[in-house]
C-alpha atoms as a PDB file:
ATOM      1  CA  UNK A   1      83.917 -46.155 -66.532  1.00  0.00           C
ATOM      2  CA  UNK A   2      85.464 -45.932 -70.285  1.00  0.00           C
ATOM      3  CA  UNK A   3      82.552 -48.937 -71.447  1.00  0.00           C
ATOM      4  CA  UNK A   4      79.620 -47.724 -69.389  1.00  0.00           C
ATOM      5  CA  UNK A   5      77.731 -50.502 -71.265  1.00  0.00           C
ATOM      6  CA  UNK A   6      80.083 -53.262 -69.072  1.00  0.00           C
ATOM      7  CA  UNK A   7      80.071 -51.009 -66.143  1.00  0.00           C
ATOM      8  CA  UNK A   8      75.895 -51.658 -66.518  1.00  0.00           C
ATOM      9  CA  UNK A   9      76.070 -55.317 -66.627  1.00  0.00           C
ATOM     10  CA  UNK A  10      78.807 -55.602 -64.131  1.00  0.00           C
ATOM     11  CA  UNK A  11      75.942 -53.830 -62.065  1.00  0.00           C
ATOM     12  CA  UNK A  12      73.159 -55.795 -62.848  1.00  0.00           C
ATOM     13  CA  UNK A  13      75.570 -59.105 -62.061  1.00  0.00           C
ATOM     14  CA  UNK A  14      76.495 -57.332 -58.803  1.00  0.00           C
ATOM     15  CA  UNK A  15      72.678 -56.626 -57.808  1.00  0.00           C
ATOM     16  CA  UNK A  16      72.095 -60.183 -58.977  1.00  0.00           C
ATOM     17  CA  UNK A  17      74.073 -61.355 -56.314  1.00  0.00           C
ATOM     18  CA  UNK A  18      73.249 -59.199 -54.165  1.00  0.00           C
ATOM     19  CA  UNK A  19      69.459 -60.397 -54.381  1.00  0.00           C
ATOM     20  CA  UNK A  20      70.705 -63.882 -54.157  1.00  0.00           C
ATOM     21  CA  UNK A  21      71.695 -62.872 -50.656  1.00  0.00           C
ATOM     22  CA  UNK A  22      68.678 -61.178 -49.639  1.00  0.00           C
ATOM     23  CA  UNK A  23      66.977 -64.456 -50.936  1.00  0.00           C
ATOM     24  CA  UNK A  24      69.283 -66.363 -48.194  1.00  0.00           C
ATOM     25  CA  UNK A  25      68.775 -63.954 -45.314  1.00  0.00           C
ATOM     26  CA  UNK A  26      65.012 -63.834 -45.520  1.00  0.00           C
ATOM     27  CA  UNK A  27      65.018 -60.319 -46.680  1.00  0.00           C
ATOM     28  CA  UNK A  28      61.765 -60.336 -48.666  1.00  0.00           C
ATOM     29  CA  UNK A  29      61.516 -56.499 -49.512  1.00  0.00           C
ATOM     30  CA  UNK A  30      64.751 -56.330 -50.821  1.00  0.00           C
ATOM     31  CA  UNK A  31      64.499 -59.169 -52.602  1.00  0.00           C
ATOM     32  CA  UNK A  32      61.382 -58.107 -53.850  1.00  0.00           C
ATOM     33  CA  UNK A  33      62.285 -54.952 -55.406  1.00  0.00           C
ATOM     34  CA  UNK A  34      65.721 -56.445 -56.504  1.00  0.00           C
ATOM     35  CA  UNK A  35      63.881 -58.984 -58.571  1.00  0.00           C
ATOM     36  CA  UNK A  36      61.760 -56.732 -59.812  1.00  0.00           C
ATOM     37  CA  UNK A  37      64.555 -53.911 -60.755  1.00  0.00           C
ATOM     38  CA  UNK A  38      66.441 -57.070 -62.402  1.00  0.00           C
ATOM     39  CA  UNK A  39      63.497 -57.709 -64.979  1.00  0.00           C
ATOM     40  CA  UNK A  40      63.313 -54.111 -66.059  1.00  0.00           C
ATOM     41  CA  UNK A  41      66.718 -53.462 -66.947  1.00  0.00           C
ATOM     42  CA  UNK A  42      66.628 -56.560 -68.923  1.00  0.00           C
ATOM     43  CA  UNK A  43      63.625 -55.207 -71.061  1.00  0.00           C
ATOM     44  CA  UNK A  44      65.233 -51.461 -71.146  1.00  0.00           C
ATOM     45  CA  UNK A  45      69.273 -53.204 -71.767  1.00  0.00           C
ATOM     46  CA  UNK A  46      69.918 -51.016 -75.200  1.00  0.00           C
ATOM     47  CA  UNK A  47      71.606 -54.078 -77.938  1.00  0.00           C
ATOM     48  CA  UNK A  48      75.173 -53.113 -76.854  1.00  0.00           C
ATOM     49  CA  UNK A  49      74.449 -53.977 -73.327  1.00  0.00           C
ATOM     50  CA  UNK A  50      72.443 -57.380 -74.205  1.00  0.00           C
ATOM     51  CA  UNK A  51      76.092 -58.170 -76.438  1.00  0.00           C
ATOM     52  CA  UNK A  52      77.860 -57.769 -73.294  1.00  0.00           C
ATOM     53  CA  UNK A  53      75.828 -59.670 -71.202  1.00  0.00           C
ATOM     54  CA  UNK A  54      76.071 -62.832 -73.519  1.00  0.00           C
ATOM     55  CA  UNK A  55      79.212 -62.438 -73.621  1.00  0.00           C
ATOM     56  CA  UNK A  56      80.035 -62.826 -70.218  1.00  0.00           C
ATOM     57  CA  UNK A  57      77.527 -65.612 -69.591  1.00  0.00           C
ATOM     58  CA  UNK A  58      78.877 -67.118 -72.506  1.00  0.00           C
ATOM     59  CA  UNK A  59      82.417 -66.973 -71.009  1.00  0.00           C
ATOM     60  CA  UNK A  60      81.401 -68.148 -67.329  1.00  0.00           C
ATOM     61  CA  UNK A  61      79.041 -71.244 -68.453  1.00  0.00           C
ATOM     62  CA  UNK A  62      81.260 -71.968 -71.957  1.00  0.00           C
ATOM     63  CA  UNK A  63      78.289 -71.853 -74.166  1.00  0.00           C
ATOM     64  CA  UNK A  64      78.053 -71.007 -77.352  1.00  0.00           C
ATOM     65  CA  UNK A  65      77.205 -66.960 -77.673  1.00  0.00           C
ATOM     66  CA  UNK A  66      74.473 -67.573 -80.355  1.00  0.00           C
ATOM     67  CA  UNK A  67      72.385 -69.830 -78.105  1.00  0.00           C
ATOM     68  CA  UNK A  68      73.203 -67.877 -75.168  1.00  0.00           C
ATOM     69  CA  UNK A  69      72.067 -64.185 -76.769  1.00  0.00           C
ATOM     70  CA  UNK A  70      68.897 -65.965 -78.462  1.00  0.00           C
ATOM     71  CA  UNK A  71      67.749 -67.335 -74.829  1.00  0.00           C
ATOM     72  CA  UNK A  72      68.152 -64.071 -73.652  1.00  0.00           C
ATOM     73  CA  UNK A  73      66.074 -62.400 -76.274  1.00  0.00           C
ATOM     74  CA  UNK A  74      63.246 -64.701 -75.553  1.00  0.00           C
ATOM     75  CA  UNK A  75      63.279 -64.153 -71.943  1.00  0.00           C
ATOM     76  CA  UNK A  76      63.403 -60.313 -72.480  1.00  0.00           C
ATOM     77  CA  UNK A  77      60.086 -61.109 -74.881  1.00  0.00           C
ATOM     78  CA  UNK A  78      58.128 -63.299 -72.337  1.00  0.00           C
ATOM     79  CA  UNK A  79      59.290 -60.447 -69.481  1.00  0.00           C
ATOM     80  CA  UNK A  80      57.772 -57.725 -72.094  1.00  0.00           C
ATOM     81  CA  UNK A  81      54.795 -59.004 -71.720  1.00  0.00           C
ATOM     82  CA  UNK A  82      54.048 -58.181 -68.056  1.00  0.00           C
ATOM     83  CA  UNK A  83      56.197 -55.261 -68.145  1.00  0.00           C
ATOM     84  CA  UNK A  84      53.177 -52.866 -66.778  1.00  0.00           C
ATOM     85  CA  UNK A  85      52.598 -55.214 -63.745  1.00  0.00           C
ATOM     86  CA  UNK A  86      55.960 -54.812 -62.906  1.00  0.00           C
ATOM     87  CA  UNK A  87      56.306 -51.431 -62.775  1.00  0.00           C
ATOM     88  CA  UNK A  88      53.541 -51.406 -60.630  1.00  0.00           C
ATOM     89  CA  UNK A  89      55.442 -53.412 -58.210  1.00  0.00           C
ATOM     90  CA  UNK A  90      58.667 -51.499 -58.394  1.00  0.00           C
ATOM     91  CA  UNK A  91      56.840 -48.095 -58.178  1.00  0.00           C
ATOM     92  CA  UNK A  92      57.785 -45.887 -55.466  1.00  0.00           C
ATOM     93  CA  UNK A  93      55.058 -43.429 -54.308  1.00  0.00           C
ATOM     94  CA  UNK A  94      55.863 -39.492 -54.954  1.00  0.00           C
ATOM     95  CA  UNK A  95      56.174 -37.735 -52.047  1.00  0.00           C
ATOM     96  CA  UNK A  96      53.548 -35.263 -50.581  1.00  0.00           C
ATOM     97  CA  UNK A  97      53.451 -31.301 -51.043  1.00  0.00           C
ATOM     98  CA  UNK A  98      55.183 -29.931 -47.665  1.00  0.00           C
ATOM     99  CA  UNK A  99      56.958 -33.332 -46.573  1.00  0.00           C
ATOM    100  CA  UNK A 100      60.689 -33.062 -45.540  1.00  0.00           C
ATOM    101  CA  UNK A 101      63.277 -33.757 -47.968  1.00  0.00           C
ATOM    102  CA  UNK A 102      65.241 -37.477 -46.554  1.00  0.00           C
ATOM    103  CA  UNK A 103      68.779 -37.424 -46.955  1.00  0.00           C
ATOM    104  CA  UNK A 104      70.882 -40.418 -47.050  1.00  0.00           C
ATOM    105  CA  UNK A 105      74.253 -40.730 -45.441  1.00  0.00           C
ATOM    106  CA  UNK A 106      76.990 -42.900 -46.699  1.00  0.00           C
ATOM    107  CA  UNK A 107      80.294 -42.621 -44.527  1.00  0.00           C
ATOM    108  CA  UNK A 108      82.483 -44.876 -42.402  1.00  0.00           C
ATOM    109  CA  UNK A 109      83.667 -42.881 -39.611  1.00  0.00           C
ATOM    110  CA  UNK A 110      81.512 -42.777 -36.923  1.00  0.00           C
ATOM    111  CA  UNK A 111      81.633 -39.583 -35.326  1.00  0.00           C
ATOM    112  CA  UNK A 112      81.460 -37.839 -38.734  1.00  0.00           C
ATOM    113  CA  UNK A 113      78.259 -40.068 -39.610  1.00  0.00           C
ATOM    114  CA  UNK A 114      76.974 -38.915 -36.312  1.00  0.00           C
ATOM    115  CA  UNK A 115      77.749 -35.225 -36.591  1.00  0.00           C
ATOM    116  CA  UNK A 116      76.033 -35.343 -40.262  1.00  0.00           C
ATOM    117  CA  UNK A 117      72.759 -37.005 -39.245  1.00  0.00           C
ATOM    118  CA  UNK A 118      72.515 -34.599 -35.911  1.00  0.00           C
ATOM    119  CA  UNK A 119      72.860 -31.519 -37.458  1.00  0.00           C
ATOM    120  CA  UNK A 120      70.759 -32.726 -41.231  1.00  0.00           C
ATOM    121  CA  UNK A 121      67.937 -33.821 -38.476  1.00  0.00           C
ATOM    122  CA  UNK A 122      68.099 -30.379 -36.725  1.00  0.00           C
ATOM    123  CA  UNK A 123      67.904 -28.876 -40.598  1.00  0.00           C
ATOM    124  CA  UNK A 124      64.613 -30.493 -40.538  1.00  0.00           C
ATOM    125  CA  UNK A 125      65.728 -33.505 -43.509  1.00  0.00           C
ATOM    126  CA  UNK A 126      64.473 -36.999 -42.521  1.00  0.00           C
ATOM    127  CA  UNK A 127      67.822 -38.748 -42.156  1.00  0.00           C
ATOM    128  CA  UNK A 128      69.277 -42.482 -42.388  1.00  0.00           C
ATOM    129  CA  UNK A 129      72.401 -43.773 -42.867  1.00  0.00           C
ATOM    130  CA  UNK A 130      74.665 -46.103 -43.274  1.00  0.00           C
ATOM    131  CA  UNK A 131      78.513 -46.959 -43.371  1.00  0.00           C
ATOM    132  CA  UNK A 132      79.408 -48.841 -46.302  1.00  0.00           C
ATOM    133  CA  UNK A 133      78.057 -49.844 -50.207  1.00  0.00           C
ATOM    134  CA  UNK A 134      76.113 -52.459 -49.104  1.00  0.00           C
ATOM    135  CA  UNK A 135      73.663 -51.484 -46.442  1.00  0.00           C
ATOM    136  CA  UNK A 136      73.551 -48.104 -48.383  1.00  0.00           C
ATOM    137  CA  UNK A 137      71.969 -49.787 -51.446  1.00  0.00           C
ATOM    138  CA  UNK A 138      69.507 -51.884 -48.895  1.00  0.00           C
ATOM    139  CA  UNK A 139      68.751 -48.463 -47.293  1.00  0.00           C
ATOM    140  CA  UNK A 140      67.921 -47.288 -50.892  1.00  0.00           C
ATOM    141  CA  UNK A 141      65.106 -49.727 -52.014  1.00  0.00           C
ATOM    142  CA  UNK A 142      63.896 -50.056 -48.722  1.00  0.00           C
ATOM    143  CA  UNK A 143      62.894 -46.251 -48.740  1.00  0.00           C
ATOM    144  CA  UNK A 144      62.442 -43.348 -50.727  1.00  0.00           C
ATOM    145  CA  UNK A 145      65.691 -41.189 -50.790  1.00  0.00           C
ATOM    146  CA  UNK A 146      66.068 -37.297 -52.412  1.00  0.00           C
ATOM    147  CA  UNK A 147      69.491 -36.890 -51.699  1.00  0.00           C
ATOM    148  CA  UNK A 148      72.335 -38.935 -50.944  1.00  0.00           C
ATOM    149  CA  UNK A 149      75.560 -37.526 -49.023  1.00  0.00           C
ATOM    150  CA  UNK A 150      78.649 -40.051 -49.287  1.00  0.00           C
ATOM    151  CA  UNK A 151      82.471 -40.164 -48.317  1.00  0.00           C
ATOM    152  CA  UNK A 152      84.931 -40.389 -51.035  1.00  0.00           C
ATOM    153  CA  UNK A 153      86.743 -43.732 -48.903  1.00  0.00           C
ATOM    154  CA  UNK A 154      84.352 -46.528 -47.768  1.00  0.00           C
ATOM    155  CA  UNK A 155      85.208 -49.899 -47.176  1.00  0.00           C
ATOM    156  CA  UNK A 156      85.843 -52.271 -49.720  1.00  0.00           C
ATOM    157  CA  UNK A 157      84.521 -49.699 -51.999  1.00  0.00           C
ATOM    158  CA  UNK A 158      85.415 -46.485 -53.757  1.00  0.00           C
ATOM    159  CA  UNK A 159      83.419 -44.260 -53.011  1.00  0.00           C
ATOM    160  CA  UNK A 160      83.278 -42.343 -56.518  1.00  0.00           C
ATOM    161  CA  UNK A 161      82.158 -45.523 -58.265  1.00  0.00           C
ATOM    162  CA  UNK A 162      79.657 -46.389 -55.691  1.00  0.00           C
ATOM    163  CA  UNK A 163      78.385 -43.063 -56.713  1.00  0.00           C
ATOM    164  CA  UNK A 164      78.221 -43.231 -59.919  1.00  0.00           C
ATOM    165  CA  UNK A 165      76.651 -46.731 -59.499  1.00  0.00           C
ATOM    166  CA  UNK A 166      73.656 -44.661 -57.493  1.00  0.00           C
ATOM    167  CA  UNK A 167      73.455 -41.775 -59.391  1.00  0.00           C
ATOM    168  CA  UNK A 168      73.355 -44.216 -62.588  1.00  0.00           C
ATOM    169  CA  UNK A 169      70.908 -46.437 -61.350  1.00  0.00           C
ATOM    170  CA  UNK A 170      68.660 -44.532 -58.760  1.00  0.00           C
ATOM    171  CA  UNK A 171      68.616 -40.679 -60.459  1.00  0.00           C
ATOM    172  CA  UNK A 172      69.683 -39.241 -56.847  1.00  0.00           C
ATOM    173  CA  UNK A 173      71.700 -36.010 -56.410  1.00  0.00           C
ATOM    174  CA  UNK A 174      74.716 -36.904 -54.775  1.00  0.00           C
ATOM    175  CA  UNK A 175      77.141 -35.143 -53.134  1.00  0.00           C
ATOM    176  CA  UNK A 176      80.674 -36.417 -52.300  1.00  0.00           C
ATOM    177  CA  UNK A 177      82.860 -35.589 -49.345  1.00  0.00           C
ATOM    178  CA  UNK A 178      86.545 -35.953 -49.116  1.00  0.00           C
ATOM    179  CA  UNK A 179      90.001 -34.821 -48.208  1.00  0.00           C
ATOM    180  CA  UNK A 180      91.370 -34.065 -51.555  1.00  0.00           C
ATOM    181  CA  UNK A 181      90.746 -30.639 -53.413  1.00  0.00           C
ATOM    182  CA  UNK A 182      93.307 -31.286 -56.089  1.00  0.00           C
ATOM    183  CA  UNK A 183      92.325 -31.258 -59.988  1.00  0.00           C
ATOM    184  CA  UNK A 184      92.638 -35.217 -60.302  1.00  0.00           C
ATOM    185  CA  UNK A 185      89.524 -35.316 -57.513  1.00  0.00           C
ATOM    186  CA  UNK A 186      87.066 -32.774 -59.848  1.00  0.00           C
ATOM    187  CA  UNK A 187      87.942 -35.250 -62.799  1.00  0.00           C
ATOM    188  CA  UNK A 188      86.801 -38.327 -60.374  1.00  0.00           C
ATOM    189  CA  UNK A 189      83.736 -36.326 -58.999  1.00  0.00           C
ATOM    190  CA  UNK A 190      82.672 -35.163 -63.038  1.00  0.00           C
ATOM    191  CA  UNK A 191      83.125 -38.712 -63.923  1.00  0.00           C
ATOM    192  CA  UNK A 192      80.886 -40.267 -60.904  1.00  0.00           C
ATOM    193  CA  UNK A 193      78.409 -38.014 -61.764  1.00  0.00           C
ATOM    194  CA  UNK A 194      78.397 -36.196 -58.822  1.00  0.00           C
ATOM    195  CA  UNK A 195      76.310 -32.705 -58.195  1.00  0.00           C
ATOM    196  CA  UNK A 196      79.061 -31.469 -55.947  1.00  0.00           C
ATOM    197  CA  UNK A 197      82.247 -32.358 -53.771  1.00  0.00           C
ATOM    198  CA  UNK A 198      83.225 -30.697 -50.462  1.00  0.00           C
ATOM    199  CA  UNK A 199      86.215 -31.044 -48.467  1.00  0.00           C
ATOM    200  CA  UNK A 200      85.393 -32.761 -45.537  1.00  0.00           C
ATOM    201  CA  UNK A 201      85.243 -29.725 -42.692  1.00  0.00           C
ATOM    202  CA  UNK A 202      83.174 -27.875 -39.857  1.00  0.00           C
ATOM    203  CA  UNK A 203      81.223 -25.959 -42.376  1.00  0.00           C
ATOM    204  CA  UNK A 204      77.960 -27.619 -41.546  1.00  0.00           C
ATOM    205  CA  UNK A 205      75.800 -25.001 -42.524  1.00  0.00           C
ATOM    206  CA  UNK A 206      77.074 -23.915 -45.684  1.00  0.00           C
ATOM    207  CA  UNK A 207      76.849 -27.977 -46.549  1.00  0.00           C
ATOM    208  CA  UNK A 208      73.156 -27.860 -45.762  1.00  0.00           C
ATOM    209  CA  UNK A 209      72.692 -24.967 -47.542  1.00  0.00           C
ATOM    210  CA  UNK A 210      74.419 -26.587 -50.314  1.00  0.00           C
ATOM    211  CA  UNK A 211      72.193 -29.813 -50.021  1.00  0.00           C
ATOM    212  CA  UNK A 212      68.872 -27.433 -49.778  1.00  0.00           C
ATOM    213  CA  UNK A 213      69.994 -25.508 -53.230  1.00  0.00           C
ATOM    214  CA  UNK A 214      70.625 -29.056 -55.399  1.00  0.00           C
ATOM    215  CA  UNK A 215      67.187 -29.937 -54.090  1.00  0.00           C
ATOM    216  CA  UNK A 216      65.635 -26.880 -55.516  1.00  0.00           C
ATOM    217  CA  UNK A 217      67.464 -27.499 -58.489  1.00  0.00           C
ATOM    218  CA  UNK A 218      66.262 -30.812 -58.701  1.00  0.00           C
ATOM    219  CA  UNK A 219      62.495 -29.527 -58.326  1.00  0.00           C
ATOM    220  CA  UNK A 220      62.997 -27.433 -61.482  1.00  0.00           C
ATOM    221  CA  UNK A 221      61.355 -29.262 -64.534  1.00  0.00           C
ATOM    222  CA  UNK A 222      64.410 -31.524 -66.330  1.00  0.00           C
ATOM    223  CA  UNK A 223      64.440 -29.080 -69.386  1.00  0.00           C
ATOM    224  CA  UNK A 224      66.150 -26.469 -67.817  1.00  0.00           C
ATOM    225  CA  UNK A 225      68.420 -28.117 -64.677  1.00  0.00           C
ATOM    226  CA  UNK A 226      71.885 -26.764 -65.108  1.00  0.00           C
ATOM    227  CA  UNK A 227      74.353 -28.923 -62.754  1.00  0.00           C
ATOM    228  CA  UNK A 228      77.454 -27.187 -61.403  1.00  0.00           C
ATOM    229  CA  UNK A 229      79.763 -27.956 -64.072  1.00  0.00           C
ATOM    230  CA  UNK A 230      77.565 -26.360 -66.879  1.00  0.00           C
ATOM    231  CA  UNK A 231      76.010 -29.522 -68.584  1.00  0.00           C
ATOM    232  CA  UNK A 232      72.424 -29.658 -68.974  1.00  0.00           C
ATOM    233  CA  UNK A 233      70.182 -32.952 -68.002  1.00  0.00           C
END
C-alpha cells in the first residue's frame, strides 16, 4: 500500500483480467461495465500512475518505454473524446427517497454468512452476498451497494486489501470483521480504509446499529463527514 499509484495499476491489470474472463464466460453485464470502468480510469490515471503503467507494459512486452507511454497518451486522447457517453453507460441510478439501504456481505464461513444476511434482512437492509473477492466484485457492478460488510480472512485473498481495493475503487463504507483486537489489526483496518472493525461475536444488534449510524454518516454532505478515527473526507 506504500505506492498507492502501483497498487492502482496493479488494480486496473487485475480488473483487466478479470473482464477478460467475463468476456469468456458470456457475462455481458460485467463485461460491460468492466470495459467501461477500464476507459475511465485511463482518462482520470493522474501522470504518476500513466509512468507506472508504461512501465510495466514496457517490462512484460520488452518495448521501448517512450513508444509505449506515447501510445498510451493517444489512446487516453481518442478515449477523451467520448468520455460523456461513457459515463452515461457506467452510471448507476441514485436510489429513491424511503428505499432500504442494501448491504453487501463478504465472508467465507457459511453459517456466519447465513446468520449475517438473516438477521441484516430482518433489520429491513436488502442483502446479498458472497464468499470470496471475486464474486464480491461481480456482485458489486452488477448492483447498487451502500454498504459492504467483509471478513478479515477470505480465500486466496486478504481481506484488508480487498477492502481497500473496494473502498478505493467503489467509495463504499466498509466495515471489517475479525478475530484480532490487537494494535497491529487498527493499523491494517486505518490503512484499508475501513469505517470500522468488530470482533467477530453474537452482538448482532449493536453491529446493525453500527452499520445504520455509518449510513447516516454517509448521508451527511462530504464537507463535514468525520470517520471514526478523526480524519475528515
Amino acid at each position: 500500500m506504500a505506492n498507492r499509484a502501483q497498487d492502482y495499476v496493479f488494480y486496473h491489470l487485475r480488473e483487466a483480467l478479470v473482464q477478460a474472463l467475463a468476456d469468456i464466460d458470456g457475462n455481458e453485464t460485467l463485461s460491460r461495465y468492466l470495459r467501461a470502468r477500464s476507459r475511465l480510469r485511463l482518462i482520470t490515471m493522474s501522470k504518476n500512475e500513466l509512468q507506472e503503467l508504461t512501465r510495466l507494459v514496457s517490462q512484460c512486452t520488452n518495448r521501448p518505454a517512450e513508444t509505449v507511454y506515447k501510445e498510451l497518451e493517444s489512446k487516453i486522447a481518442e478515449l477523451r473524446q467520448p468520455a460523456n457517453e461513457l459515463l452515461k453507460e457506467f452510471e448507476k441510478d441514485e436510489p429513491e427517497k424511503g428505499m432500504p439501504n442494501r448491504v453487501l456481505i463478504i465472508e467465507n464461513e457459511p453459517s456466519l454468512r447465513d446468520k449475517l444476511v438473516y438477521i441484516f434482512s430482518q433489520a429491513g437492509f436488502v442483502v446479498s452476498d458472497a464468499p470470496d473477492y471475486s464474486q464480491a466484485l461481480q456482485k458489486l457492478y452488477e448492483c447498487k451497494v451502500d454498504l459492504i460488510i467483509i471478513g478479515s480472512l477470505l480465500p486466496s485473498e486478504d481481506g484488508f486489501e480487498a477492502c481497500y481495493d473496494f473502498h478505493d475503487t467503489f467509495n463504499i463504507p466498509i466495515i471489517v470483521l475479525g478475530q484480532d483486537s490487537g494494535d497491529e489489526v487498527w493499523e491494517k483496518v486505518i490503512r484499508a480504509g475501513a469505517d470500522h472493525y468488530e470482533v467477530k461475536s453474537d452482538r448482532y444488534l449493536a453491529l446493525i446499529a453500527r452499520a445504520k449510524a455509518i449510513l447516516r454518516r454517509y448521508q451527511l454532505p462530504k464537507a463535514i463527514r468525520i470517520n471514526e478515527f478523526g480524519n475528515g473526507e
